[in-house]
N, C-alpha and C. Protein backbone atom coordinates (compact mmCIF):
# COMPACT_ATOMS: atom_id res chain seq x y z
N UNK A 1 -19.58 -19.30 -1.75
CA UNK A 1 -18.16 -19.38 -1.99
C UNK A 1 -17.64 -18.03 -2.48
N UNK A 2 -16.36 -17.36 -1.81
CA UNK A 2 -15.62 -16.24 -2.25
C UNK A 2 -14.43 -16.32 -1.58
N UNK A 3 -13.92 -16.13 -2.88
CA UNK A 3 -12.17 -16.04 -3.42
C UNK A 3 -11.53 -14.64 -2.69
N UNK A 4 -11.03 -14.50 -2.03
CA UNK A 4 -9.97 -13.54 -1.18
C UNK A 4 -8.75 -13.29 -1.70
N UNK A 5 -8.41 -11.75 -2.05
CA UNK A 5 -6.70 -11.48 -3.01
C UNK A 5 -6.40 -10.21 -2.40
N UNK A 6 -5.60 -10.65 -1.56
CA UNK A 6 -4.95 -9.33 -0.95
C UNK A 6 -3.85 -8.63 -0.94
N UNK A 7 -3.25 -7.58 -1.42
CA UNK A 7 -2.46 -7.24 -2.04
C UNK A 7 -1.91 -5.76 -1.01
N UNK A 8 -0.19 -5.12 -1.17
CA UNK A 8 -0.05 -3.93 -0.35
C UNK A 8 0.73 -4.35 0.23
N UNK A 9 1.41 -6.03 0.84
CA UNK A 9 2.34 -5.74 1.76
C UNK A 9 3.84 -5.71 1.24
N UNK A 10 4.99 -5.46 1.90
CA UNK A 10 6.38 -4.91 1.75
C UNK A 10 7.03 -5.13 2.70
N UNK A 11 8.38 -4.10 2.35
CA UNK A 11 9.38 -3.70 2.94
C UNK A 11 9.27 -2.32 3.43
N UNK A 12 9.27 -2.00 4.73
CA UNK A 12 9.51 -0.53 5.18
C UNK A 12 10.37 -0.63 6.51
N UNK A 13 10.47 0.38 6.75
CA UNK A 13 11.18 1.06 7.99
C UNK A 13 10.53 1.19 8.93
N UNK A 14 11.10 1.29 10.46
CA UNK A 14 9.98 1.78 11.43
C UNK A 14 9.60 3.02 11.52
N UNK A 15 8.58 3.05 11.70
CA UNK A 15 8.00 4.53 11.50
C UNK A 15 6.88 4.28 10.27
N UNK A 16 7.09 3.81 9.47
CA UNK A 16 6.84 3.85 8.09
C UNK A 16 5.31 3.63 8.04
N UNK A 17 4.45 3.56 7.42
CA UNK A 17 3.14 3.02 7.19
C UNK A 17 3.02 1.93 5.88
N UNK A 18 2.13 0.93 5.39
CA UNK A 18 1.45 0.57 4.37
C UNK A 18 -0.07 0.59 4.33
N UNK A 19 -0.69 0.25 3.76
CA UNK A 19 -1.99 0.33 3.45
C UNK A 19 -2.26 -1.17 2.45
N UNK A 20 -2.85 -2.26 3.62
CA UNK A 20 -3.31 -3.67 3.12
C UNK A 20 -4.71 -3.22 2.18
N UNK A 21 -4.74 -3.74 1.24
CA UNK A 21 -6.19 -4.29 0.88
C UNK A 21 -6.67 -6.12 0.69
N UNK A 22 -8.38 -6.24 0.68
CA UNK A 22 -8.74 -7.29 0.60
C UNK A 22 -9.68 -6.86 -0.58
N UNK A 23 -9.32 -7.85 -1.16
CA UNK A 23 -10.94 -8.23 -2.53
C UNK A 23 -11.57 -9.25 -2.90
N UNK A 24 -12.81 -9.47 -2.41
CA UNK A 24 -12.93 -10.70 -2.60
C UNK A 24 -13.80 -10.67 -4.78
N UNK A 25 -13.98 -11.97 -4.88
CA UNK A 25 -14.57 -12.10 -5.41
C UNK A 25 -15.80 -11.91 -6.13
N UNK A 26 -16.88 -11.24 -5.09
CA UNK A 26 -18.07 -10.96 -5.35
C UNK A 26 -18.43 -9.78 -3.98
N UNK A 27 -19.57 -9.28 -4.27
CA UNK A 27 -20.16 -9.04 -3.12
C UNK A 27 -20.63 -9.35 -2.11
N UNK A 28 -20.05 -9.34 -0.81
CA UNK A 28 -20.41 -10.18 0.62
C UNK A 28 -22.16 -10.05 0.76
N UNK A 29 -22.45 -11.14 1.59
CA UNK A 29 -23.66 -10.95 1.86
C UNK A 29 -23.76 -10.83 3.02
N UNK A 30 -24.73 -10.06 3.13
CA UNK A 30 -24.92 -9.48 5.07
C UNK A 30 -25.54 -10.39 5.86
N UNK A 31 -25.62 -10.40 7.11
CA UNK A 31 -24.40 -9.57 7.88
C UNK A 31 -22.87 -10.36 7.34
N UNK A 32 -22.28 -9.49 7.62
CA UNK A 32 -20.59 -10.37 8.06
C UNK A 32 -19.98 -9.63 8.64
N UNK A 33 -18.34 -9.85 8.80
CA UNK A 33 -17.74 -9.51 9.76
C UNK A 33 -16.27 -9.69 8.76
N UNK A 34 -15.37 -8.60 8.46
CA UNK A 34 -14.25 -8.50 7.95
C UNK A 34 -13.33 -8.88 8.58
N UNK A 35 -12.39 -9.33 8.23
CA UNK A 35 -11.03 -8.98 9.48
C UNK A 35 -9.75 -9.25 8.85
N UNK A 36 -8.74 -9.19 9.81
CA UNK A 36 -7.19 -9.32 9.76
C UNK A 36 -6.41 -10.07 10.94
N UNK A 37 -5.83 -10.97 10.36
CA UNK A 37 -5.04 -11.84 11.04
C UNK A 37 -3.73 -11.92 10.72
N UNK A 38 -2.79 -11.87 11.54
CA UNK A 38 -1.33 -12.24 11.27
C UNK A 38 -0.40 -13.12 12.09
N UNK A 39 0.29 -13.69 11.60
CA UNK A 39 1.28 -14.80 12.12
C UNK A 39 2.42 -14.97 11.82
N UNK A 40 3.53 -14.44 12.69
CA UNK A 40 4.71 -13.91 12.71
C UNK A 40 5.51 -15.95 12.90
N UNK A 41 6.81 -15.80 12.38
CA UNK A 41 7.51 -17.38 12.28
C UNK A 41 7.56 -17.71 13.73
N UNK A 42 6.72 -18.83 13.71
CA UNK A 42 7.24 -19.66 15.32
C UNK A 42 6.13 -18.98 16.45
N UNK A 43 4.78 -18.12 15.66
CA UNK A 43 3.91 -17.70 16.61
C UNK A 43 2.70 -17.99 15.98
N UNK A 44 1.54 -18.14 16.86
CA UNK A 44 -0.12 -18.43 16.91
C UNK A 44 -0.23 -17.00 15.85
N UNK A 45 -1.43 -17.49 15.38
CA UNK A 45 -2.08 -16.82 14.55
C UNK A 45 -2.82 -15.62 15.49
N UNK A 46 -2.93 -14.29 15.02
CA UNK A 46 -3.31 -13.18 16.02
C UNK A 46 -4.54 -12.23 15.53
N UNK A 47 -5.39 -12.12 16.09
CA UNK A 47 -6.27 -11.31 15.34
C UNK A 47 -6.02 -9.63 15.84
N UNK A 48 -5.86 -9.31 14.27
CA UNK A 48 -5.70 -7.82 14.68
C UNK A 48 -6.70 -6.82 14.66
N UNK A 49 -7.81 -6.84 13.38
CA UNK A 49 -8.71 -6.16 13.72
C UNK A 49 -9.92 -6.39 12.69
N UNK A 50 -11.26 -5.99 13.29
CA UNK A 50 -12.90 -6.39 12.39
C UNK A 50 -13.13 -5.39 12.63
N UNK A 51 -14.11 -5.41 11.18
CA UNK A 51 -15.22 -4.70 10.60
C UNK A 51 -16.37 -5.75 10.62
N UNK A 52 -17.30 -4.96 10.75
CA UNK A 52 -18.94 -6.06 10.80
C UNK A 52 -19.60 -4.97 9.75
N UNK A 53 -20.80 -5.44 9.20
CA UNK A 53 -21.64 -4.50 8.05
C UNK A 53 -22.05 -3.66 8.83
N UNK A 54 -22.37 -3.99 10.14
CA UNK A 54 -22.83 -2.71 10.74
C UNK A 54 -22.07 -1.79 11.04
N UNK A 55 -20.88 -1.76 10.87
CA UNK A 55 -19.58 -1.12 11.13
C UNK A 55 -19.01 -0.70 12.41
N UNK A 56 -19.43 -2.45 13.74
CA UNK A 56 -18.66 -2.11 14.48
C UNK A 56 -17.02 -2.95 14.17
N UNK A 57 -16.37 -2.14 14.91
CA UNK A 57 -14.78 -2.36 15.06
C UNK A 57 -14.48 -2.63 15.87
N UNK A 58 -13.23 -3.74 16.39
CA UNK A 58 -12.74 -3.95 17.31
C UNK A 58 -10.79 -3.96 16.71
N UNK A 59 -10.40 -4.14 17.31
CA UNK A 59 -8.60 -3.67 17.43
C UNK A 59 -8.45 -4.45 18.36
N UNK A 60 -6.86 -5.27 17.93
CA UNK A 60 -5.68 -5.75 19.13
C UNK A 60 -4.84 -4.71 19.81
N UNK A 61 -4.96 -4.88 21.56
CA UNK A 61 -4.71 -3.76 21.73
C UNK A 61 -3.30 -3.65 21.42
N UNK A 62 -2.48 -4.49 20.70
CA UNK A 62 -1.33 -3.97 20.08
C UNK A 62 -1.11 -3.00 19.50
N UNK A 63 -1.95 -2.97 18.29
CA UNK A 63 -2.09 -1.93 17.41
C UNK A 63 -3.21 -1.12 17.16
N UNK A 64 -3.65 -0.63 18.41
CA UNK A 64 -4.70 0.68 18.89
C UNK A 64 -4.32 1.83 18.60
N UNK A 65 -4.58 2.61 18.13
CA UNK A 65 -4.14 3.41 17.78
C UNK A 65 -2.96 4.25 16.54
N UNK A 66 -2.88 2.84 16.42
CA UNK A 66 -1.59 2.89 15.15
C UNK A 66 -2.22 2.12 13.76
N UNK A 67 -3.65 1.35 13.61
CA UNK A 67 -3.69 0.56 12.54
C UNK A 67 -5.19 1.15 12.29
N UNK A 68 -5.61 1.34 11.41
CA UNK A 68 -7.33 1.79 10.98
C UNK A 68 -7.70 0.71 9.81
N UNK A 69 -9.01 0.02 10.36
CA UNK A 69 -9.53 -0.98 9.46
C UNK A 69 -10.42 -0.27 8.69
N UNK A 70 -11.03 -0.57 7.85
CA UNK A 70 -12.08 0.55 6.96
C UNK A 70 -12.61 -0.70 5.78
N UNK A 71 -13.78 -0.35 5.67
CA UNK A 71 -14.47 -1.34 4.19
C UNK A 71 -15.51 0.26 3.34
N UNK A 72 -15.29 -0.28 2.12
CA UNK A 72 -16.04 0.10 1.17
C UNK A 72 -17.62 -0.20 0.99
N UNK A 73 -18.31 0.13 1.70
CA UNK A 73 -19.66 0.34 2.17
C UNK A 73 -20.55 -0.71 0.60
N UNK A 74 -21.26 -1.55 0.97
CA UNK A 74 -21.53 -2.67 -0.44
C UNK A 74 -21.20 -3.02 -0.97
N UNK A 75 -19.81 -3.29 -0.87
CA UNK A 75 -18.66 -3.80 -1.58
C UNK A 75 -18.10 -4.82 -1.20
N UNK A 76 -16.82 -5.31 -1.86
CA UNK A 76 -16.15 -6.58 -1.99
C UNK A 76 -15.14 -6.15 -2.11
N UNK A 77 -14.40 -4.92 -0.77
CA UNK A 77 -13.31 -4.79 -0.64
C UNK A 77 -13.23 -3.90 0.61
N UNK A 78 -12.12 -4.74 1.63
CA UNK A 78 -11.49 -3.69 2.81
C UNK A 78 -10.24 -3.57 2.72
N UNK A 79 -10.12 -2.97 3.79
CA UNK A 79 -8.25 -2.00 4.07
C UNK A 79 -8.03 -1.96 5.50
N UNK A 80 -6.61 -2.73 5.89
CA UNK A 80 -5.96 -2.16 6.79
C UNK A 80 -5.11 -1.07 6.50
N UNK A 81 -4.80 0.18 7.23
CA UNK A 81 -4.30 1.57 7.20
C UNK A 81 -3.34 1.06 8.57
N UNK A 82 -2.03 0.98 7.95
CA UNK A 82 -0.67 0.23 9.39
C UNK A 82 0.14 1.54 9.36
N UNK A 83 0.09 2.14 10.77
CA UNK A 83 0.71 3.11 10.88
C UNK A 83 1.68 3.41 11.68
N UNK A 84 2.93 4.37 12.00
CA UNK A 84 3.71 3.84 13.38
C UNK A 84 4.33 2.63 13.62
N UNK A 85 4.49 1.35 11.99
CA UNK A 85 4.76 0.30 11.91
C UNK A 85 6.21 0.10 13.37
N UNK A 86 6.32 -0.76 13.42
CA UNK A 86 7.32 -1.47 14.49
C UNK A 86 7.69 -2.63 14.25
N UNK A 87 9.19 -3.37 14.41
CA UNK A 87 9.55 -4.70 14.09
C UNK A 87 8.54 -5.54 14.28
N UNK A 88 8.23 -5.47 15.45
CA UNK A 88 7.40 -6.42 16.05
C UNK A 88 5.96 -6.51 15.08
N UNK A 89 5.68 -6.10 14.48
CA UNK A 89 4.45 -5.65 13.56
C UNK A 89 5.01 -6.83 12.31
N UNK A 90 6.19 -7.16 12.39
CA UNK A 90 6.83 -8.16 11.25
C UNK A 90 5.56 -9.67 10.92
N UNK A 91 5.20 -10.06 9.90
CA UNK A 91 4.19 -11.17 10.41
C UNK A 91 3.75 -11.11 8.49
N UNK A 92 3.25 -12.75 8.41
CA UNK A 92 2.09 -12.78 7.18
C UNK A 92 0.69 -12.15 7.54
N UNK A 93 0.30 -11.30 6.86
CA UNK A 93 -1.01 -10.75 7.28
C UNK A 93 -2.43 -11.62 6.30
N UNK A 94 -3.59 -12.20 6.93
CA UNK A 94 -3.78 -12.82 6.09
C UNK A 94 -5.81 -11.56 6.50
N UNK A 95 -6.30 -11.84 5.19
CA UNK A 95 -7.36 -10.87 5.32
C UNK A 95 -8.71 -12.35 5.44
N UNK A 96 -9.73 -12.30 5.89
CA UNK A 96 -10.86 -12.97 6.48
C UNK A 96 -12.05 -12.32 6.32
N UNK A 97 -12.99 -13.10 5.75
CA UNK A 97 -14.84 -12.75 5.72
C UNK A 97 -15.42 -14.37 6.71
N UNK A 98 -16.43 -13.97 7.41
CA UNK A 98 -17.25 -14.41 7.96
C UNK A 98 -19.02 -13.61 7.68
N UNK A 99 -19.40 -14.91 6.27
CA UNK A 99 -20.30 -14.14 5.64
C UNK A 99 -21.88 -14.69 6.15
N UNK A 100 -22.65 -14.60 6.70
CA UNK A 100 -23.85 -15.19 6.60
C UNK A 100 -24.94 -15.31 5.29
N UNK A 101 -25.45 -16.57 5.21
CA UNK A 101 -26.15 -16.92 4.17
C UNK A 101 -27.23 -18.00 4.72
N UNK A 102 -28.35 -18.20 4.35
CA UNK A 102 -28.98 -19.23 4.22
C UNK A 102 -28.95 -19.52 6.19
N UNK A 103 -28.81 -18.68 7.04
CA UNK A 103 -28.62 -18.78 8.35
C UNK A 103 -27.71 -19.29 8.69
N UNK A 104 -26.41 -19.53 8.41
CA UNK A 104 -25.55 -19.67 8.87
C UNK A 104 -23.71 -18.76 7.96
N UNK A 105 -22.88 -18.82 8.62
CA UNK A 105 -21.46 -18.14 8.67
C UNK A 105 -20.80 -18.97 8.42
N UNK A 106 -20.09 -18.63 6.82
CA UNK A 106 -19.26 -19.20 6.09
C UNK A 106 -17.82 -18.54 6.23
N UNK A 107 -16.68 -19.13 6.65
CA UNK A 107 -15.38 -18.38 6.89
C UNK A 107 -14.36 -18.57 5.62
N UNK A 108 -13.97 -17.43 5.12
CA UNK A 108 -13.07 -17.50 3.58
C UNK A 108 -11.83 -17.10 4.57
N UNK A 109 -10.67 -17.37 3.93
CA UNK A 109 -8.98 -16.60 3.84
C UNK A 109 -8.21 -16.40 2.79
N UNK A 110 -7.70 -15.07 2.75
CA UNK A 110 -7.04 -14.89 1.23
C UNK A 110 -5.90 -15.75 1.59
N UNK A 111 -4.94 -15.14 0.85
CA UNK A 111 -3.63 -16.23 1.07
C UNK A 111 -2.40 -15.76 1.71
N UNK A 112 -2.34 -14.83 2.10
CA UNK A 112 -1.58 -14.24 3.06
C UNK A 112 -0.48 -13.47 2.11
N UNK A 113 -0.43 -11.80 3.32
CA UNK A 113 0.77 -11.14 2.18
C UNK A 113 1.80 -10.99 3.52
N UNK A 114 3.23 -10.67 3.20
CA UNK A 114 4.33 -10.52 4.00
C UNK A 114 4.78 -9.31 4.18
N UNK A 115 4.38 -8.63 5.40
CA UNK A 115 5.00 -7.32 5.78
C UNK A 115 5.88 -7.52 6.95
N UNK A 116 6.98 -6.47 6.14
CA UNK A 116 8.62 -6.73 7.20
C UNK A 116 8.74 -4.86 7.28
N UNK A 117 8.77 -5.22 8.56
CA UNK A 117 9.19 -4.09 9.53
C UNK A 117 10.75 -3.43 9.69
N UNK A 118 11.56 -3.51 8.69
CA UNK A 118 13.18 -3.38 9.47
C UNK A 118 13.60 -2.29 8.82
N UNK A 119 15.02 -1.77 9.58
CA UNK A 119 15.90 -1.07 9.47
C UNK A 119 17.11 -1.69 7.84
């Protein structure tokens, strides 16, 4: 069991950047797999981007090039880096561990933070 608190989102402009973090509770146990999900009003939940311990990455190709995921190497904390933000980028962002233990993958969710994109 681990508690997820993610903190960083706002109000900006387009153009603008923030910088999400996740913390969980304790230290993950390996392997796992980090990530970020968001879900804008009246849309499916979207995956935007993972970290695994081994530190591969994958990205929505929405935000390729504009968003950098990153974790703190033995730790019990990652970061989305949102850059080049855009309306459309508007959404609850919610942060995710998929931890293995005991042979099998346990899925946590923090509680979601609200980043607004506008003019």
């Amino acid at each position: 069991q681990v508690q997820l608190v993610e903190s960083g989102g706002g109000l900006v402009q387009p153009g603008g950047s923030l910088r999400l973090s996740c913390v969980g509770s304790r230290n993950f146990f390996s392997p796992n797999i980090m990530g970020w999900f968001r879900q804008a009003p009246g849309k499916s939940r979207e995956l935007v981007a993972t970290i695994s311990s081994s530190d591969t990455i994958n990205y929505a190709d929405s935000v390729k090039g504009r968003f950098t995921i990153s974790r703190d190497t033995g730790k019990d904390t990652f970061y989305l880096q949102m850059n080049s933000l855009r309306p459309e980028d508007t959404a609850v962002y919610f942060c995710t561990v998929d931890e293995q233990r005991f042979g099998l993958f346990r899925t946590y969710w923090g509680q979601g933070t609200q980043v607004t994109v506008s003019s």
